[in-house]
Protein backbone atom coordinates (compact mmCIF):
# COMPACT_ATOMS: atom_id res chain seq x y z
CA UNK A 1 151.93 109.11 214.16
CA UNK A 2 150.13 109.88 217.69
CA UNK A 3 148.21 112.98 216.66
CA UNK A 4 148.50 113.41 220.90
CA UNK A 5 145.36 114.55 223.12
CA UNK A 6 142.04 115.07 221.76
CA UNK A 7 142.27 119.00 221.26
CA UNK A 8 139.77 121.12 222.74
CA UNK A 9 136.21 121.73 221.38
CA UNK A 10 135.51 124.93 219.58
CA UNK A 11 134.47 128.10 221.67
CA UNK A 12 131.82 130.63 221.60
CA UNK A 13 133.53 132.62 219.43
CA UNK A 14 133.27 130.23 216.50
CA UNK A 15 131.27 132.32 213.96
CA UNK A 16 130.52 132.79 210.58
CA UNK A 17 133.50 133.92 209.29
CA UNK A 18 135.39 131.86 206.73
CA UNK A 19 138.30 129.66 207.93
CA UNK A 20 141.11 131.44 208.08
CA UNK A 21 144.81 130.34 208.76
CA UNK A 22 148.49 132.32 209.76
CA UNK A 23 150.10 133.19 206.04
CA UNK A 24 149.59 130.86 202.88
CA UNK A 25 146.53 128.45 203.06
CA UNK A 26 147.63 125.14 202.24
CA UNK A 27 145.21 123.77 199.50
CA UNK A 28 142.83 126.64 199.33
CA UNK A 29 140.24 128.35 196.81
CA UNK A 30 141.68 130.73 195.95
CA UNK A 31 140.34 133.38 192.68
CA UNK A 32 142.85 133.74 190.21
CA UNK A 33 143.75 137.01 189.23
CA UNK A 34 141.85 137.34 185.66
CA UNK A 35 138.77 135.36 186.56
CA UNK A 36 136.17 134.93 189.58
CA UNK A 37 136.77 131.08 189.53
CA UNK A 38 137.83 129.54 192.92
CA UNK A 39 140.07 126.78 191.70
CA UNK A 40 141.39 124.00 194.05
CA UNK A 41 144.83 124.00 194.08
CA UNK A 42 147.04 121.03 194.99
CA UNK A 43 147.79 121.04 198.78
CA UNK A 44 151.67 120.46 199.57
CA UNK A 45 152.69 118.62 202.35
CA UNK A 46 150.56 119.45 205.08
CA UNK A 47 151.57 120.15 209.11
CA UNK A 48 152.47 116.33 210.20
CA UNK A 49 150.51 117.15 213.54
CA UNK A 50 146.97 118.55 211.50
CA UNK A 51 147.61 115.64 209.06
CA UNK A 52 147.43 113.60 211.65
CA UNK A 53 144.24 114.67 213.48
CA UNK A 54 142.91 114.83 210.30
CA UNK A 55 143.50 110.87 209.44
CA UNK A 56 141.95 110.35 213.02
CA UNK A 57 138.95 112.58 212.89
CA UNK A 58 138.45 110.85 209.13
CA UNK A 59 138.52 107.48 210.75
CA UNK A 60 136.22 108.44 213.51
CA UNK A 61 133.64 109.81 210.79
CA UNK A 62 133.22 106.78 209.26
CA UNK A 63 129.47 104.97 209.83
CA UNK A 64 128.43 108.30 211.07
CA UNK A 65 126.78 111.81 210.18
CA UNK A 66 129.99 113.61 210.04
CA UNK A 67 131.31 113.08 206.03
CA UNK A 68 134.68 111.21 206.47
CA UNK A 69 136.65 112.97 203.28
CA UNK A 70 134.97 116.99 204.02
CA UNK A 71 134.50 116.55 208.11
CA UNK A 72 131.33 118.22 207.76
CA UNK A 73 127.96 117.23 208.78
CA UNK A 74 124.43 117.96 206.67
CA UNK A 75 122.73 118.74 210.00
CA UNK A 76 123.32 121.95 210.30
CA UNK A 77 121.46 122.60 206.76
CA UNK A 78 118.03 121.97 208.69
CA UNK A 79 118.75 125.53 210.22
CA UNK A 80 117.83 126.94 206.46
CA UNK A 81 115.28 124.48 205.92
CA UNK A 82 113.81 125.52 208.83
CA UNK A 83 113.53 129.38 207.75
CA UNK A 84 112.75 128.29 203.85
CA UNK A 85 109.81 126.15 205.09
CA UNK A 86 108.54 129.00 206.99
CA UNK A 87 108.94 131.70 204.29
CA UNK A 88 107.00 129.22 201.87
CA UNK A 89 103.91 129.79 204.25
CA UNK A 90 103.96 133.31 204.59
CA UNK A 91 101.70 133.85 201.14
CA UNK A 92 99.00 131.71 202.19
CA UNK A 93 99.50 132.41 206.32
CA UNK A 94 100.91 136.01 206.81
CA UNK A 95 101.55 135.51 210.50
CA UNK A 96 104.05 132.82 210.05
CA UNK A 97 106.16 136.02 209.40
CA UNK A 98 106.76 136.84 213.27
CA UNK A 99 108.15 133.06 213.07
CA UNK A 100 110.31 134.28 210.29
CA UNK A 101 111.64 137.23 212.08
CA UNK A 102 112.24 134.97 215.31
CA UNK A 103 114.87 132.80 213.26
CA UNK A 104 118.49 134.00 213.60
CA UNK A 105 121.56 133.08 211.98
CA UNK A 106 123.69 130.41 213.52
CA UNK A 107 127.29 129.24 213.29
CA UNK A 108 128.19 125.74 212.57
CA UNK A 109 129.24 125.40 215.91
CA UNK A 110 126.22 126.82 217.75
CA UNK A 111 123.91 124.75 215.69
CA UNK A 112 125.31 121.48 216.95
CA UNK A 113 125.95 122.60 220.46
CA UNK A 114 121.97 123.42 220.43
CA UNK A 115 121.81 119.92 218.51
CA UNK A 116 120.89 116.15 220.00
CA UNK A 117 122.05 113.75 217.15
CA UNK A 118 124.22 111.25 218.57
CA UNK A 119 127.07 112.59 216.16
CA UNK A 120 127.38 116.66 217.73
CA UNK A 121 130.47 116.18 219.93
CA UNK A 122 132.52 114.75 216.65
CA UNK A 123 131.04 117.15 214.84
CA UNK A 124 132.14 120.21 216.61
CA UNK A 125 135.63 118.55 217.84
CA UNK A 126 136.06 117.80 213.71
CA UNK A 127 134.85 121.00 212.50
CA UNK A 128 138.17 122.65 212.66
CA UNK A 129 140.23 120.27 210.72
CA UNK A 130 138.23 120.07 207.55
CA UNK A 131 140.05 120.90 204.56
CA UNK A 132 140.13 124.51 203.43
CA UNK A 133 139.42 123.31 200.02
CA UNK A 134 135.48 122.08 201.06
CA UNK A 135 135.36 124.19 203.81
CA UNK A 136 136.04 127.59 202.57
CA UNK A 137 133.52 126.58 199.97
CA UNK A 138 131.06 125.90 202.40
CA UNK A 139 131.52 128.72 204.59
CA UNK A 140 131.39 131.17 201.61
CA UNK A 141 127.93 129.56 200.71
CA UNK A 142 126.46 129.70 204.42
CA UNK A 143 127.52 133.41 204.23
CA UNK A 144 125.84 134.14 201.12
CA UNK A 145 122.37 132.78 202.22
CA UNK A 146 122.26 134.24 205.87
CA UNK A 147 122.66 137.51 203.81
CA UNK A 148 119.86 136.77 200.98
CA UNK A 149 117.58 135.86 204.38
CA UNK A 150 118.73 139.13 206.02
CA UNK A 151 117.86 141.10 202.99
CA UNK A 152 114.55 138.96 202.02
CA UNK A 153 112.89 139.55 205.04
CA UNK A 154 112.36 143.50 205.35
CA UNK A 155 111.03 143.19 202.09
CA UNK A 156 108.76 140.29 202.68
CA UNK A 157 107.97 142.19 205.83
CA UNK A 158 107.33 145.88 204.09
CA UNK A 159 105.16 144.46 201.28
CA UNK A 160 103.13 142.74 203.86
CA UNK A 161 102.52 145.75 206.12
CA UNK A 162 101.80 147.70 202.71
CA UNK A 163 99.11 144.79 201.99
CA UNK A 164 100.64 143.85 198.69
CA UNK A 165 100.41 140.30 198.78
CA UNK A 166 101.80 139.78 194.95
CA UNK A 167 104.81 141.51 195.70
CA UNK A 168 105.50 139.55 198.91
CA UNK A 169 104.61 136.25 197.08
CA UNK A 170 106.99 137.04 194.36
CA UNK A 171 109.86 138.13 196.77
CA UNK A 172 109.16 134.98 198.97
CA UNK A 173 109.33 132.67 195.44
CA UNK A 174 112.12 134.03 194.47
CA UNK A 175 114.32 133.99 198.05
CA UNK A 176 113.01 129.88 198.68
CA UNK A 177 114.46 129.13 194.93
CA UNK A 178 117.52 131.23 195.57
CA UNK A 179 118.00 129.64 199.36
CA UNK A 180 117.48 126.06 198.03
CA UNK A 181 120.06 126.42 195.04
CA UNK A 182 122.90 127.83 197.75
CA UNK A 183 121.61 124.81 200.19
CA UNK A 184 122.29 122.55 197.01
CA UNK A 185 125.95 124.03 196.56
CA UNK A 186 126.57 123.47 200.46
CA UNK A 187 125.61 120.22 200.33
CA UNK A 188 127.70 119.49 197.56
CA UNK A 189 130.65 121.37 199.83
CA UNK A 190 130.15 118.67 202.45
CA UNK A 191 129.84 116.39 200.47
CA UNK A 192 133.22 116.63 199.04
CA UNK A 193 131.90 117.35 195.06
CA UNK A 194 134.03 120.83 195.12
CA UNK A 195 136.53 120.61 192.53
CA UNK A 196 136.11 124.06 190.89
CA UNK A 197 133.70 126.81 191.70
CA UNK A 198 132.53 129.78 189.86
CA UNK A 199 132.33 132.87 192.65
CA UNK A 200 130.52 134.69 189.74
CA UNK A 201 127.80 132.53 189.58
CA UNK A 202 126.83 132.41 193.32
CA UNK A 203 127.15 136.12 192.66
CA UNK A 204 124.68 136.16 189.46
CA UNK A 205 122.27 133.95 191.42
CA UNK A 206 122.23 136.57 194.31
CA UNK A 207 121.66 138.95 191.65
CA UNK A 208 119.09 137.08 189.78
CA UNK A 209 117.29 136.22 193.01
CA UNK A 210 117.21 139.89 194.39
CA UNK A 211 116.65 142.53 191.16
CA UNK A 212 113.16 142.56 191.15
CA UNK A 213 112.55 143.45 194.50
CA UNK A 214 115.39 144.61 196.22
């Protein structure tokens, strides 16, 4: 089947928000009702025109940066390498902070548009048709660390102005090792390893990584 013109890239208004389609998602997570697992379920016959763009954006991907199965590209994790490499030298370099405060959340979208690897324009024009099964999974993660970062740095930032470097050591510890284990679970997300996923635990780790300081 023709999927028909290339379809337009993604607008400004692409944000964080998880990917959302009109009335029943077709092969979503989804938790079931006496559990917090997100279980994939199987997807039924899918809209012949996506299907179709999929199978051509999946043949496109193939030999580049852009995963051919998930449509999703492992760029856009240097974003929270970036901010985990600079919270790592706040303990020994306190003014590696104002970097820290400079860094802002950014959608998938925006990070590629702001990107140069050879691979951005597929990765943008793809972004859209990657299955809800690896990308809801994905975008759930990305959402859970920009809001770890947004709650980790007023702390960082108060225990510094207070001069108590243990505290902001710990809290910086304990944010890098919670950002790197949601990093982990993205990267399994795009790399198409999502076959069941337990909400709770993201939830426990967010937990874990923010009692003792939050």
């Amino acid at each position: 089947m023709d999927p028909g013109p290339v379809p337009p890239l993604p607008g400004p208004d692409e944000r964080l928000t998880p990917y959302v389609r009109p009335g029943p998602v077709k092969g979503a997570m989804t938790a079931t009702s006496n559990s917090s697992a997100i279980v994939t379920k199987p997807a039924p016959a899918a809209d012949p025109l996506r299907a179709a763009w999929y199978e051509d954006f999946c043949a496109r991907a193939k030999g580049t940066n852009v995963n051919d199965r998930t449509l999703l590209a492992t760029d856009y994790l240097n974003h929270f390498n970036e901010i985990i490499m600079l919270l790592e030298l706040v303990p020994d370099a306190p003014e590696c902070l104002e970097d820290c405060r400079a860094w802002e959340p950014k959608s998938y979208v925006e990070h590629f548009q702001a990107s140069s690897i050879a691979d951005r324009d597929l990765a943008i024009a793809a972004y859209p048709y990657s299955p809800p099964e690896f990308r809801g999974t994905f975008d759930y993660v990305i959402a859970e660390m920009n809001r770890l970062i947004a709650k980790a740095l007023p702390a960082i930032d108060a225990a510094t102005a207070k001069g108590d470097e243990a505290r902001s050591r710990h809290i910086v510890e304990m944010s890098v090792a919670g950002l790197r284990a949601l990093v982990d679970r993205a990267s399994a997300a795009i790399h198409g390893n999502v076959h069941a996923m337990d909400q709770g635990e993201i939830d426990r780790l967010m937990e874990i990584t923010t009692a003792s300081w939050a």
